[in-house]
N, C-alpha and C. Protein backbone atom coordinates (compact mmCIF):
# COMPACT_ATOMS: atom_id res chain seq x y z
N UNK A 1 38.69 -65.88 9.95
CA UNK A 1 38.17 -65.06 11.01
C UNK A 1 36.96 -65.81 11.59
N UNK A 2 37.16 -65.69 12.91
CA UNK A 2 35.79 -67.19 13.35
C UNK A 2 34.68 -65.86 13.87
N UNK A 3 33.17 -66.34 14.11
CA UNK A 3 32.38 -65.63 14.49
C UNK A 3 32.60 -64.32 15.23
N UNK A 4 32.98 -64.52 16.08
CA UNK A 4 32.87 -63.59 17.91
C UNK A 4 33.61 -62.54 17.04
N UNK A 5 34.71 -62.42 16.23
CA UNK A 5 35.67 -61.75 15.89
C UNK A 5 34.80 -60.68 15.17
N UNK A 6 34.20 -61.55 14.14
CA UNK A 6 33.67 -60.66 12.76
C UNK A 6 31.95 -59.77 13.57
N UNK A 7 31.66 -60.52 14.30
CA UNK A 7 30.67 -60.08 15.27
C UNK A 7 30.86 -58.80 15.84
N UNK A 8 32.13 -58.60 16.19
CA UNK A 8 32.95 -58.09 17.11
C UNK A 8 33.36 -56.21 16.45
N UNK A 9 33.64 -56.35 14.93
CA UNK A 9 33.79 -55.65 14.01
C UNK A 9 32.77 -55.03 13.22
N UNK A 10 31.59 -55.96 12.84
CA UNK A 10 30.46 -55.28 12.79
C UNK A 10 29.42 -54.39 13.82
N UNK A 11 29.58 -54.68 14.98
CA UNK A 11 29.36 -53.88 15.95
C UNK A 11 30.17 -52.45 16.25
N UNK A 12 31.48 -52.44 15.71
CA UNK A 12 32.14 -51.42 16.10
C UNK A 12 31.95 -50.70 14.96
N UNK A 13 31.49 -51.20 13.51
CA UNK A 13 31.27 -50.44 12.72
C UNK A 13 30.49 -49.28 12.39
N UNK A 14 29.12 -50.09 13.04
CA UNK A 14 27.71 -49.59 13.06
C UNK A 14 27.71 -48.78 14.04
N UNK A 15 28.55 -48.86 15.28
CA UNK A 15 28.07 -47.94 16.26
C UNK A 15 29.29 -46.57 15.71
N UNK A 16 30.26 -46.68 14.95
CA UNK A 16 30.75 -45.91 14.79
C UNK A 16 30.05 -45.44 13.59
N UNK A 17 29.52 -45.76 12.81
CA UNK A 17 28.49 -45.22 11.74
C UNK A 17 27.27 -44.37 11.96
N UNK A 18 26.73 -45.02 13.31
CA UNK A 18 25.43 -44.28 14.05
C UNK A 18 26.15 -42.91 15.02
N UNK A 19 27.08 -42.99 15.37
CA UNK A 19 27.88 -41.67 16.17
C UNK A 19 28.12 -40.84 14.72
N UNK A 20 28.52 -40.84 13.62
CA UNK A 20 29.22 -40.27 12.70
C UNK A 20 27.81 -39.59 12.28
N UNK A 21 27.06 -40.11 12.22
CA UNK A 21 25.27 -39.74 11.69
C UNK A 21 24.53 -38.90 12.87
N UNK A 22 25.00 -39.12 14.18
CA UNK A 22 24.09 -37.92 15.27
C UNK A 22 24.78 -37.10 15.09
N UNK A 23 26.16 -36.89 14.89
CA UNK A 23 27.10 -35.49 14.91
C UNK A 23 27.22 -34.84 13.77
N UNK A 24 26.59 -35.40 12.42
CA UNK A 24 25.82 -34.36 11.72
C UNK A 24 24.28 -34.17 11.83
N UNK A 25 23.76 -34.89 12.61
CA UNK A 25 22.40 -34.59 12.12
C UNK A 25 22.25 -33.28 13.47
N UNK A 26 22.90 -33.17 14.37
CA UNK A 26 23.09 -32.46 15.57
C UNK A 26 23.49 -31.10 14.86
N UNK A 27 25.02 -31.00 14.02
CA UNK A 27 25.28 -29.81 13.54
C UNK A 27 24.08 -29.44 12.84
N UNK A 28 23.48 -29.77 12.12
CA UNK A 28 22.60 -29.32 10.90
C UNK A 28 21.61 -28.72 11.88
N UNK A 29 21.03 -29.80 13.09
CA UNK A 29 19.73 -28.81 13.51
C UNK A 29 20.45 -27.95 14.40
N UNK A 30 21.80 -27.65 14.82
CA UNK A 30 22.05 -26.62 15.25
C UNK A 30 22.13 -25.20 14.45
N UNK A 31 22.68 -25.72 13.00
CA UNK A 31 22.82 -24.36 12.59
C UNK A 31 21.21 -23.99 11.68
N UNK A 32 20.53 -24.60 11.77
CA UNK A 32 18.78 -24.56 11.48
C UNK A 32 18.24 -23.47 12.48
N UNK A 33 18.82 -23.85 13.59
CA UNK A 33 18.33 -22.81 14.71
C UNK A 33 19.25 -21.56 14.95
N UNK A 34 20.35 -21.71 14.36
CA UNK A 34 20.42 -20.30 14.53
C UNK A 34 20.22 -19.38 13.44
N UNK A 35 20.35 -20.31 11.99
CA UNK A 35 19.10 -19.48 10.93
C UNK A 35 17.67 -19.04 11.39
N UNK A 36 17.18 -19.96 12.34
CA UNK A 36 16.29 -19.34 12.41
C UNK A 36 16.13 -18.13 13.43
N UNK A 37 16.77 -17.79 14.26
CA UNK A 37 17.07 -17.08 15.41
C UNK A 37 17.80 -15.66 14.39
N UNK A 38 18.98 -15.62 13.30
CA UNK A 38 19.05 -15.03 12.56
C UNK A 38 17.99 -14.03 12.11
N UNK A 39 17.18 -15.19 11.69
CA UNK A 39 15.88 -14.55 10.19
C UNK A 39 15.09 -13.86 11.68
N UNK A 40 14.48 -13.93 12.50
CA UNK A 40 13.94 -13.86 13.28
C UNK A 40 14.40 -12.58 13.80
N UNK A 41 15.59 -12.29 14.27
CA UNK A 41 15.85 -10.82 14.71
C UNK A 41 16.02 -9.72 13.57
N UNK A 42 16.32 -10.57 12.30
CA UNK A 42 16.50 -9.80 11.12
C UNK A 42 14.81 -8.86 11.30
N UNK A 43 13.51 -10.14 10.94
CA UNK A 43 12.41 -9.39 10.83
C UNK A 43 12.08 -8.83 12.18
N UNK A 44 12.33 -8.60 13.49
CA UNK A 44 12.08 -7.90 14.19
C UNK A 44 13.05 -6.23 13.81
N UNK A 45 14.09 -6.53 13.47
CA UNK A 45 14.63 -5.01 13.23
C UNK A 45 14.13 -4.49 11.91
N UNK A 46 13.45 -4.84 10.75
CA UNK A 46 12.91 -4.70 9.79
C UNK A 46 11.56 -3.95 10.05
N UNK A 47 10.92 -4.83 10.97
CA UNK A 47 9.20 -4.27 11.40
C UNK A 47 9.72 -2.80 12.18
N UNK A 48 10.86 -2.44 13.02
CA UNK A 48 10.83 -1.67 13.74
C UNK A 48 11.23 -0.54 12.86
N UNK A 49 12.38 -0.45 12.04
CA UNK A 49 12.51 0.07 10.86
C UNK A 49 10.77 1.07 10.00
N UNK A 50 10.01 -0.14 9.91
CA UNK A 50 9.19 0.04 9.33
C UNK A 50 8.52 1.17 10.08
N UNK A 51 8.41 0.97 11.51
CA UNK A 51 7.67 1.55 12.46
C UNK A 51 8.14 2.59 12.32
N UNK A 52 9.16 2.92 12.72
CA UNK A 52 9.92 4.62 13.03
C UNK A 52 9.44 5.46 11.31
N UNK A 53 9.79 4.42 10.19
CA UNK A 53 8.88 4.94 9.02
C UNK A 53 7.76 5.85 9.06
N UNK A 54 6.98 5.01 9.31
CA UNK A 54 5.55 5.17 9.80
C UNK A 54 5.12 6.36 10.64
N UNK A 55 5.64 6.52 11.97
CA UNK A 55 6.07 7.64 12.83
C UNK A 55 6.30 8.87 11.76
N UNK A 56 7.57 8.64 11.18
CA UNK A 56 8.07 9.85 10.76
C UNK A 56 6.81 10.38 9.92
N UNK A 57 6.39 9.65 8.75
CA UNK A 57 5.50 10.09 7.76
C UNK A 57 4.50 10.48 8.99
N UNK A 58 3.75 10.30 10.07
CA UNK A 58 2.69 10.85 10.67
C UNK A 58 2.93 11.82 10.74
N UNK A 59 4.28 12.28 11.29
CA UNK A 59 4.73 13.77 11.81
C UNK A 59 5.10 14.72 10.39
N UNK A 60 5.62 14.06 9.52
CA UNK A 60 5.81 15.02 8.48
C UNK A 60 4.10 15.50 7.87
N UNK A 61 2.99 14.46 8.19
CA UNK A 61 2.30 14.93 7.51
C UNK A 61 1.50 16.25 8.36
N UNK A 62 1.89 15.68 9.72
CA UNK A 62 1.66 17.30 10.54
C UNK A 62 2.35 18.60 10.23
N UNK A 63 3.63 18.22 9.66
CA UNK A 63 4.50 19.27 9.28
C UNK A 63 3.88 20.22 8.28
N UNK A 64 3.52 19.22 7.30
CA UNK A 64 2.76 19.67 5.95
C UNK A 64 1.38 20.49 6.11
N UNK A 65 0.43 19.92 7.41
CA UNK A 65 -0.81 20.45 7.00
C UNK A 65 -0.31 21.94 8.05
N UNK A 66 0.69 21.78 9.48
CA UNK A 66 0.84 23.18 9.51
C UNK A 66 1.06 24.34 8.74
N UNK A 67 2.19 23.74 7.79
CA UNK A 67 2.60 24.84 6.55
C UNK A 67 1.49 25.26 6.20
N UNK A 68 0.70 24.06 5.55
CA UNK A 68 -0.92 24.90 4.69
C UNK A 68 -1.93 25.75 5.81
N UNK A 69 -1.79 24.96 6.74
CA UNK A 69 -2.56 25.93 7.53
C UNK A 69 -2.27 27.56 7.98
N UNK A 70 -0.68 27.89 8.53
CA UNK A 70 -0.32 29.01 8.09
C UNK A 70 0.18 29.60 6.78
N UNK A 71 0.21 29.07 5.71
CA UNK A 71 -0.23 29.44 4.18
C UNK A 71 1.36 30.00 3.78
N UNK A 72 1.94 28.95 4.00
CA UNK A 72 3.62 29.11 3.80
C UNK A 72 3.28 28.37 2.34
N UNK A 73 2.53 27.28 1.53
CA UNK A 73 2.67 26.68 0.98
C UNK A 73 1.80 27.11 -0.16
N UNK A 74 0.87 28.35 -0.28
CA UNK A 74 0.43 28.91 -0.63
C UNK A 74 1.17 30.91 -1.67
N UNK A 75 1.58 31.00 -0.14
CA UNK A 75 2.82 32.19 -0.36
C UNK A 75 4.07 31.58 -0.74
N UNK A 76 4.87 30.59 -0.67
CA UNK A 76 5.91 30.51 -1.30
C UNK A 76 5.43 29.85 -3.30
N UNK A 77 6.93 30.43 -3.55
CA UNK A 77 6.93 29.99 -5.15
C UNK A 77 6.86 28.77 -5.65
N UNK A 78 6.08 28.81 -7.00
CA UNK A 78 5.85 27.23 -7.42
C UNK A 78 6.71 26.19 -6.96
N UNK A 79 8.30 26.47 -7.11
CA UNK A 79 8.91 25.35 -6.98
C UNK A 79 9.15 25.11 -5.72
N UNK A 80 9.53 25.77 -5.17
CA UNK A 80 9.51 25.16 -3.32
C UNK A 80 8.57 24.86 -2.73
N UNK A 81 7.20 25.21 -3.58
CA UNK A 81 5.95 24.48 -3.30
C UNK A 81 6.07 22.95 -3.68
N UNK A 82 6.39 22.96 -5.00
CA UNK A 82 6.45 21.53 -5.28
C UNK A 82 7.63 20.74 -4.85
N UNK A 83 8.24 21.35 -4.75
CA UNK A 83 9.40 20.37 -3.82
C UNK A 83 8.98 20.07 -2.18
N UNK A 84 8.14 20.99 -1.79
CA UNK A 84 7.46 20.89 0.02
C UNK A 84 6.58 19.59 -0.28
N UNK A 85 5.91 19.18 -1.50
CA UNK A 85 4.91 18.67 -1.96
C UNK A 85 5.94 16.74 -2.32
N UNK A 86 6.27 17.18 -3.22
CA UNK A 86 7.72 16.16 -3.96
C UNK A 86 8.39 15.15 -2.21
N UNK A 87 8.72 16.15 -1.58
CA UNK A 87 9.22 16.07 -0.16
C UNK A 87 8.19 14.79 1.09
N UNK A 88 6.90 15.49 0.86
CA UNK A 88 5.87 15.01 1.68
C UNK A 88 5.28 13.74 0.84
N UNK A 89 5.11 13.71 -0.37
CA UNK A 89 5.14 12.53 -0.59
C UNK A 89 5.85 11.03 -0.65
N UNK A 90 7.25 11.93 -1.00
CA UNK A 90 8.21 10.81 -0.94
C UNK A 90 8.26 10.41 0.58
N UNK A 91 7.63 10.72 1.69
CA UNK A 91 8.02 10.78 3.04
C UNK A 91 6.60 9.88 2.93
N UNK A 92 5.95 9.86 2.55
CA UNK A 92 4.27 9.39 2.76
C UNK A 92 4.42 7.67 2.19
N UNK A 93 5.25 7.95 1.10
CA UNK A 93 5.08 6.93 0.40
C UNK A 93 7.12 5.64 0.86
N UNK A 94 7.36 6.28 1.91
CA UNK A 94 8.87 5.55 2.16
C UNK A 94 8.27 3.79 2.72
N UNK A 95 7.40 4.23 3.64
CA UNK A 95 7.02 2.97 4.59
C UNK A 95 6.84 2.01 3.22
N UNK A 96 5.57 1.92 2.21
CA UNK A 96 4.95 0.90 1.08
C UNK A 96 6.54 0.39 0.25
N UNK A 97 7.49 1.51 -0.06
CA UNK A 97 8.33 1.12 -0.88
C UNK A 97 9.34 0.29 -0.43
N UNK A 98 9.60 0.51 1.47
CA UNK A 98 10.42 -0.48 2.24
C UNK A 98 9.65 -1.93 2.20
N UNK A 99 8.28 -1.83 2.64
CA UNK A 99 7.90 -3.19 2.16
C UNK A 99 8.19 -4.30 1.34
N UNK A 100 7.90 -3.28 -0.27
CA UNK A 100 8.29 -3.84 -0.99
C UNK A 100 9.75 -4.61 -1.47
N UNK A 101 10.20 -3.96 -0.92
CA UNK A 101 11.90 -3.92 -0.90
C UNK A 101 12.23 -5.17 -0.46
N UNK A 102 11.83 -5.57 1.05
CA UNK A 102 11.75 -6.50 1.88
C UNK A 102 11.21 -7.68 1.34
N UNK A 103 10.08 -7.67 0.61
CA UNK A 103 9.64 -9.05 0.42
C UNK A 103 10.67 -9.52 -0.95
């Protein structure tokens, strides 16, 4: 095999070696970005999650201090007291335990 030939072959090698190497290094940072685009809407629907949480426990805790204030929670019996009670906490305490959940 004289020069020009083998010249000729190593060139077609390498450039077919360097094409074989952008068309993975291309897939990889493509699917990098849509992991990240993934993780990314994941924690935006997570925080919002969190939010409506948050919301709710404000309003339940309005729920709660109306009851005491018209003395529903007072006049009703131990246990539906403590379950109104059981109720408002578990509602108080949903947002910290989703956190946790999450990380």
């Amino acid at each position: 095999m004289d020069a020009g030939i083998a010249a000729l072959l190593g060139a077609a090698v390498g450039s077919l070696s360097t094409l074989g190497a952008a068309m993975v290094n291309g897939r990889s940072a493509a699917r990098s970005q849509f992991d990240q685009w993934r993780r990314q809407h994941r924690r935006d629907a997570y925080a919002h999650c969190l939010a409506a949480l948050h919301h709710r426990d404000i309003a339940m805790d309005d729920v709660l201090d109306a009851l005491r204030s018209q003395g529903f929670l007072r006049e009703c019996s131990g246990d539906r007291a403590n379950r109104a009670r059981h109720f408002a906490r578990d509602v108080a305490y949903a947002p910290q335990r989703a956190r946790k959940a999450w990380r």
